[in-house]
PDB file of N, CA and C in Angstrom:
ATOM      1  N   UNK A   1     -21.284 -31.831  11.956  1.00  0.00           N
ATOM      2  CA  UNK A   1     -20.852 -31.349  10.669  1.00  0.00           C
ATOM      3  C   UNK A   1     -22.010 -30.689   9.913  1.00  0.00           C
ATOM      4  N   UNK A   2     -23.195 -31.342   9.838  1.00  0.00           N
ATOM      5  CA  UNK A   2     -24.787 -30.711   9.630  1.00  0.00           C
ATOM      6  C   UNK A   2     -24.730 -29.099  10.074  1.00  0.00           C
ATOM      7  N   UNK A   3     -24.633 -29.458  10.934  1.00  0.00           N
ATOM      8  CA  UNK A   3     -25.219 -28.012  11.939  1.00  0.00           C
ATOM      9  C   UNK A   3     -23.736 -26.762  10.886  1.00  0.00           C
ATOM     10  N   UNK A   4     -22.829 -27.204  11.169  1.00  0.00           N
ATOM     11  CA  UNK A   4     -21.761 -25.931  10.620  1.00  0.00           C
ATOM     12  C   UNK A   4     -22.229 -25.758   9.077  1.00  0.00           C
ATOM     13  N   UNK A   5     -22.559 -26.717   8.186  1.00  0.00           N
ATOM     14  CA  UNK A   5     -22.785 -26.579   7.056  1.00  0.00           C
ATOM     15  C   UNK A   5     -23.946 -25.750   6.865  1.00  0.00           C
ATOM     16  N   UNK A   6     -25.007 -25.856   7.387  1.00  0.00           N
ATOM     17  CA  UNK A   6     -26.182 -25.716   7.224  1.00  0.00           C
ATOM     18  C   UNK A   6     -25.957 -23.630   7.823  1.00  0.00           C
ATOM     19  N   UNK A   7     -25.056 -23.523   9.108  1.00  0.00           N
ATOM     20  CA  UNK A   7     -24.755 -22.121   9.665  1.00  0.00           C
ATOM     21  C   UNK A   7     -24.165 -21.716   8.734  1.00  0.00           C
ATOM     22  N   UNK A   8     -23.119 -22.407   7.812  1.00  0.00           N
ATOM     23  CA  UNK A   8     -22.479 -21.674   6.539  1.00  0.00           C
ATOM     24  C   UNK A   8     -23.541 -21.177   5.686  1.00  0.00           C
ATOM     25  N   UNK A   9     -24.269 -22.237   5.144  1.00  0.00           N
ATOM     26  CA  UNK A   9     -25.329 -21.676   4.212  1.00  0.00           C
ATOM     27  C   UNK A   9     -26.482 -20.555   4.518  1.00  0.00           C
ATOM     28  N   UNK A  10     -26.658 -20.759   5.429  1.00  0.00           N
ATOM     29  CA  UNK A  10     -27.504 -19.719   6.267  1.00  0.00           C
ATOM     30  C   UNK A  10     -26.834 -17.949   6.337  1.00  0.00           C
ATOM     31  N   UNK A  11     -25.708 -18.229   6.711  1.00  0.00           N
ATOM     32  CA  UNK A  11     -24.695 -16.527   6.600  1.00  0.00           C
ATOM     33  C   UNK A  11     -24.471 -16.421   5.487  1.00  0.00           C
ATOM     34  N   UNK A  12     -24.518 -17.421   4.685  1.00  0.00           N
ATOM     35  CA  UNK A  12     -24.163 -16.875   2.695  1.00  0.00           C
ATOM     36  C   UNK A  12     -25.305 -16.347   2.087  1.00  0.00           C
ATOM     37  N   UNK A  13     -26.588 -16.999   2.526  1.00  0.00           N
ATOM     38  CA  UNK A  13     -27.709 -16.583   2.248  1.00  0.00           C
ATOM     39  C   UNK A  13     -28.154 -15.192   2.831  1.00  0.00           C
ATOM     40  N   UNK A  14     -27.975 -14.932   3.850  1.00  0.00           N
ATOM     41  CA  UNK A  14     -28.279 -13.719   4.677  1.00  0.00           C
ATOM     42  C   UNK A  14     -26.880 -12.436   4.301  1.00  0.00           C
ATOM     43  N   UNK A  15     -26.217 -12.695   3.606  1.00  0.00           N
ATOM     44  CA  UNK A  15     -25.186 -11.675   3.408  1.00  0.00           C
ATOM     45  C   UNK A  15     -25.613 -11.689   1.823  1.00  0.00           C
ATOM     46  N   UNK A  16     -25.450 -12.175   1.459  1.00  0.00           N
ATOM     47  CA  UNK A  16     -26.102 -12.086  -0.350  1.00  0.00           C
ATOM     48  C   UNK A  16     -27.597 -10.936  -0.097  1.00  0.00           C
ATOM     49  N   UNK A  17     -28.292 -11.500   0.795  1.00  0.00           N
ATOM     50  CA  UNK A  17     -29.521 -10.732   1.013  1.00  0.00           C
ATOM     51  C   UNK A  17     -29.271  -9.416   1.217  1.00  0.00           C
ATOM     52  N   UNK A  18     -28.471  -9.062   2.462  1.00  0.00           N
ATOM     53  CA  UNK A  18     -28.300  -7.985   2.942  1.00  0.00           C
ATOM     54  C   UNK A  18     -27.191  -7.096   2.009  1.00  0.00           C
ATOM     55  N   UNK A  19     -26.591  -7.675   1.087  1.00  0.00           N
ATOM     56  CA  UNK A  19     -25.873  -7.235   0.033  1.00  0.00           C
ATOM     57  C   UNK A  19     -26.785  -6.547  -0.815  1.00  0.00           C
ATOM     58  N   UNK A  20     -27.936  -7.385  -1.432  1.00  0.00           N
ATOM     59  CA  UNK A  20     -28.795  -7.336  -2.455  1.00  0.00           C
ATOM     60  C   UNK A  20     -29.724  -6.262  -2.614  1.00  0.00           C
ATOM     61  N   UNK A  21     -30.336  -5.648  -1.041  1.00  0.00           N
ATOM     62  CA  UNK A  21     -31.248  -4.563  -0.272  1.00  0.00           C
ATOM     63  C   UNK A  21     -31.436  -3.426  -1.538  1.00  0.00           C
ATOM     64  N   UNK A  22     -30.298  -2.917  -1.831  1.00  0.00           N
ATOM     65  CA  UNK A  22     -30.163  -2.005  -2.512  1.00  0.00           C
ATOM     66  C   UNK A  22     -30.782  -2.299  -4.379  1.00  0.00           C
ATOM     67  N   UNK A  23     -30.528  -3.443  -4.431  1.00  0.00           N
ATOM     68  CA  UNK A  23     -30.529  -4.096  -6.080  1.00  0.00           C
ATOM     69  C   UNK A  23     -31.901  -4.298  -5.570  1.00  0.00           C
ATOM     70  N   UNK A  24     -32.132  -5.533  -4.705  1.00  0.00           N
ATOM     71  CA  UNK A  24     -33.782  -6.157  -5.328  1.00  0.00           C
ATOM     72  C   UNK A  24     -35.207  -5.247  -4.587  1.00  0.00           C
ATOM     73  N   UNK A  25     -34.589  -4.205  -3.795  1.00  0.00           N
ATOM     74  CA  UNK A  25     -35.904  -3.410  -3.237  1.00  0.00           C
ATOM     75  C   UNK A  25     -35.793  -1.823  -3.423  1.00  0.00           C
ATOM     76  N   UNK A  26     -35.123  -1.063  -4.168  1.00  0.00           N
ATOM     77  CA  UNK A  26     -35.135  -0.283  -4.676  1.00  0.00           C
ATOM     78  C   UNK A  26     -35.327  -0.229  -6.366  1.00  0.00           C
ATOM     79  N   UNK A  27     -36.561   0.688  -6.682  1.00  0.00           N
ATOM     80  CA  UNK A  27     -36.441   0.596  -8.358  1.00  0.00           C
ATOM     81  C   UNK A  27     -35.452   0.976  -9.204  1.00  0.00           C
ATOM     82  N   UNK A  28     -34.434   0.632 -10.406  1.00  0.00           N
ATOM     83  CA  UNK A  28     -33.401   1.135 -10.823  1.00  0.00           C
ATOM     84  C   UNK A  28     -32.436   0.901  -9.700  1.00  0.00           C
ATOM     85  N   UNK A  29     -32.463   0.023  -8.436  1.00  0.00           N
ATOM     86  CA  UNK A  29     -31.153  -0.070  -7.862  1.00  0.00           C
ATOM     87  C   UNK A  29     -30.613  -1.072  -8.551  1.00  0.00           C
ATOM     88  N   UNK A  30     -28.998  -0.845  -8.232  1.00  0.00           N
ATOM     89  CA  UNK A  30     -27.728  -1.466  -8.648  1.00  0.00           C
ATOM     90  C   UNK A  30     -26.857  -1.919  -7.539  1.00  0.00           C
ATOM     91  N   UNK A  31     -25.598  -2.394  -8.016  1.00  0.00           N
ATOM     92  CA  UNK A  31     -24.450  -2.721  -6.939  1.00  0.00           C
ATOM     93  C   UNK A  31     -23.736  -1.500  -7.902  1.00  0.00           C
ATOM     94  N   UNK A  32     -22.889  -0.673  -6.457  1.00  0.00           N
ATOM     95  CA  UNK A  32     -22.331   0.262  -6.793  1.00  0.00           C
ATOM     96  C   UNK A  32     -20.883  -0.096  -7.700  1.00  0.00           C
ATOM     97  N   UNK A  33     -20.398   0.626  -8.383  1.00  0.00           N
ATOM     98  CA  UNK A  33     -18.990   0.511  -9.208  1.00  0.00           C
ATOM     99  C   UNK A  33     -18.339   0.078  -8.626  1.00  0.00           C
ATOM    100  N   UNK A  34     -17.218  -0.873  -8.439  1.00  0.00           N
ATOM    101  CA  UNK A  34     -15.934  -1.071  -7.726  1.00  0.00           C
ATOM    102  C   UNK A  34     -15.149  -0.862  -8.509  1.00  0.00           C
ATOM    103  N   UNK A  35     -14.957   0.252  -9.668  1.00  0.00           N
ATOM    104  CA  UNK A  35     -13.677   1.055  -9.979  1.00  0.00           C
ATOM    105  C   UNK A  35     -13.505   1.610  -9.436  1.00  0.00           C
ATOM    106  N   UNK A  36     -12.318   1.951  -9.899  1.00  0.00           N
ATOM    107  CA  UNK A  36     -11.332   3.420  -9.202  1.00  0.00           C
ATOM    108  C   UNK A  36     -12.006   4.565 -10.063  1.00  0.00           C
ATOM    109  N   UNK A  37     -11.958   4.228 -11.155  1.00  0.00           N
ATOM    110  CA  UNK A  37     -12.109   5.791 -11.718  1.00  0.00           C
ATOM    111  C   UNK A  37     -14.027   5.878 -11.443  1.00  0.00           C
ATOM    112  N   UNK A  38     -14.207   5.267 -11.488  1.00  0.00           N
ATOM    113  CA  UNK A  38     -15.723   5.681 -10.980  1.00  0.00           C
ATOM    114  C   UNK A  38     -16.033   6.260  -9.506  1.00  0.00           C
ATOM    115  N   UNK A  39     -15.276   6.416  -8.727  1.00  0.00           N
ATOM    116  CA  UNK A  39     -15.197   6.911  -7.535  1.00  0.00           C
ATOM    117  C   UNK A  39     -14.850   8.365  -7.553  1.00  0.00           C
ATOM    118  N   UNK A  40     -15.983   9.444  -7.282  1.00  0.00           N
ATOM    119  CA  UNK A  40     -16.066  10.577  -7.297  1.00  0.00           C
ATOM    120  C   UNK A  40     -14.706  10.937  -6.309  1.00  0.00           C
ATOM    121  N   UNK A  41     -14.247  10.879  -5.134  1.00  0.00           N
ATOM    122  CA  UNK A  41     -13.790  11.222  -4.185  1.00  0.00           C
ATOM    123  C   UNK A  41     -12.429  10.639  -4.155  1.00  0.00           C
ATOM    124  N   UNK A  42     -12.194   9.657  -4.814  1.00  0.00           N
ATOM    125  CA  UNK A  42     -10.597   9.247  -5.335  1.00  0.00           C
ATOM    126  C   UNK A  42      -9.986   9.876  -6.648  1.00  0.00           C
ATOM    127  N   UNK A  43     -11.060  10.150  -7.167  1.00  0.00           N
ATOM    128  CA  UNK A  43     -10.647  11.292  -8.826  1.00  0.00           C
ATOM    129  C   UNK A  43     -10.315  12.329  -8.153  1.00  0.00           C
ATOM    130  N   UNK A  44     -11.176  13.081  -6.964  1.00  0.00           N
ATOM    131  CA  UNK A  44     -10.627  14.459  -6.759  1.00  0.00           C
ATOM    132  C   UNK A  44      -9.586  14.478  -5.832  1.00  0.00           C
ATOM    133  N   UNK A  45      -9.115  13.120  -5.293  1.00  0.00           N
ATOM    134  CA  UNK A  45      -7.629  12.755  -4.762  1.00  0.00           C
ATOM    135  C   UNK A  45      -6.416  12.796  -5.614  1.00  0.00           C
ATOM    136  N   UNK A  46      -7.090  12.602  -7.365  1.00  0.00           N
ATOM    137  CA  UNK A  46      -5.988  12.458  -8.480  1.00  0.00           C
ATOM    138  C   UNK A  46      -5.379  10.887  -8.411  1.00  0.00           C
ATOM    139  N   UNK A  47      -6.386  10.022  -7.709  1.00  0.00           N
ATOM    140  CA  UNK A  47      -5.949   8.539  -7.981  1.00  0.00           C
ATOM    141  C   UNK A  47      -6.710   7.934  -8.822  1.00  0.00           C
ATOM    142  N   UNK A  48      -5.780   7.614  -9.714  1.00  0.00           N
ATOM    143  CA  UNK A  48      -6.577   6.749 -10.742  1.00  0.00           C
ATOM    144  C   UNK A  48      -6.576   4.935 -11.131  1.00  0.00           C
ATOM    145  N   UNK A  49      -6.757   4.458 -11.728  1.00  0.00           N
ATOM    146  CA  UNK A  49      -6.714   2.512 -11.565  1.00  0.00           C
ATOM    147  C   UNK A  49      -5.068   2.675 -12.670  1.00  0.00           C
ATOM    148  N   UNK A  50      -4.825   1.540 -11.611  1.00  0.00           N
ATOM    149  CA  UNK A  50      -3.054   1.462 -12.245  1.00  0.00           C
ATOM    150  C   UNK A  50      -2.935   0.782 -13.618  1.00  0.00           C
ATOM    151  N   UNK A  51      -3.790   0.210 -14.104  1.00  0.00           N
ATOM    152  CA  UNK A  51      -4.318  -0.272 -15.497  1.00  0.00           C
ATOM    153  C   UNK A  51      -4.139   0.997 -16.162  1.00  0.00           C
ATOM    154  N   UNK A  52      -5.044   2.132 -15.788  1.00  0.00           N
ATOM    155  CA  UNK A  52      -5.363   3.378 -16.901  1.00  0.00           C
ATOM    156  C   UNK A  52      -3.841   3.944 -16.753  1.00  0.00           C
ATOM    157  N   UNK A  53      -3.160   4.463 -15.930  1.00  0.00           N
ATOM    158  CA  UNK A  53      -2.224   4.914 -15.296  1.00  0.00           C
ATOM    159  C   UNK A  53      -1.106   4.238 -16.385  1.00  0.00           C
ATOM    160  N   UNK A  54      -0.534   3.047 -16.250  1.00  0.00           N
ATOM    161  CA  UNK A  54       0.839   2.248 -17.138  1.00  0.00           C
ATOM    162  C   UNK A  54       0.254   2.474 -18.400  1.00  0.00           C
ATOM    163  N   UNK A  55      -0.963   2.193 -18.901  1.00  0.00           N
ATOM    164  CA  UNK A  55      -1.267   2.580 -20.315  1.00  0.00           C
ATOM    165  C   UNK A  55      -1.060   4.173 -20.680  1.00  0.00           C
ATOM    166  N   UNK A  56      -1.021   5.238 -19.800  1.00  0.00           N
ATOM    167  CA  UNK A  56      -0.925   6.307 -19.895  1.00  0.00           C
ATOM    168  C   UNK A  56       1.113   6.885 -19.892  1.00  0.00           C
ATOM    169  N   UNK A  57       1.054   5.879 -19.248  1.00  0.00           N
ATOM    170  CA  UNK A  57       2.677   5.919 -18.899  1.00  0.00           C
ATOM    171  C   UNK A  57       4.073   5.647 -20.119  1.00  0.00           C
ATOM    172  N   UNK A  58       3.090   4.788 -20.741  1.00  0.00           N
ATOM    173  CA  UNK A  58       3.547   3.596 -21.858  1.00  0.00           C
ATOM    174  C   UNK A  58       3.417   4.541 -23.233  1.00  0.00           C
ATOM    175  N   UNK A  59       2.394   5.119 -23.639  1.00  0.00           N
ATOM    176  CA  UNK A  59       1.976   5.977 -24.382  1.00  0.00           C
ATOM    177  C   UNK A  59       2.676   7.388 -24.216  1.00  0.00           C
ATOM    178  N   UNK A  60       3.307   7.870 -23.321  1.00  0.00           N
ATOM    179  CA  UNK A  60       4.264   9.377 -23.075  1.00  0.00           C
ATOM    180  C   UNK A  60       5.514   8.482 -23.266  1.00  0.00           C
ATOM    181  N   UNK A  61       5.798   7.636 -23.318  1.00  0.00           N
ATOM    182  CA  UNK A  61       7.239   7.352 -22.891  1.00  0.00           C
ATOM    183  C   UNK A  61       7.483   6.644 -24.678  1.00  0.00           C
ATOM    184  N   UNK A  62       6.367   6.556 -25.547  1.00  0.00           N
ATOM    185  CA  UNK A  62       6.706   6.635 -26.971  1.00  0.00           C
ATOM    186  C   UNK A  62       6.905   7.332 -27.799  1.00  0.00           C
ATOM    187  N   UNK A  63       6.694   8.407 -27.052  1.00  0.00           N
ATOM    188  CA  UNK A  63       6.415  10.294 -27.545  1.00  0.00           C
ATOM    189  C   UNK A  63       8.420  10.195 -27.881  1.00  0.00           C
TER     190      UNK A  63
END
């Protein structure tokens, strides 16, 4: 039971790390946006987050 716990903690640690590459060893790095509308290449698809979208929907349909 040791050994699996200890392999869990070990891949959480090493994926956090290898997650992190970008944030803790680049200057001014970040974790990238996980919006929709922040995604250059889904805007010029015309998809937008279904949040912005029903609020947009909701607002014409009071007109």
């Amino acid at each position: 039971m040791w050994k699996i716990l200890l392999f869990t903690a070990g891949f959480l640690v090493l994926a956090v790390a290898l997650l992190g590459v970008r944030v803790f060893f680049v200057k001014g790095g970040r974790f990238p946006s996980p919006h929709i509308s922040d995604n250059q290449y889904l805007r010029k698809k015309g998809i937008s987050c279904a949040v912005s979208t029903d609020a947009q929907e909701r607002k014409e349909k009071l007109r």
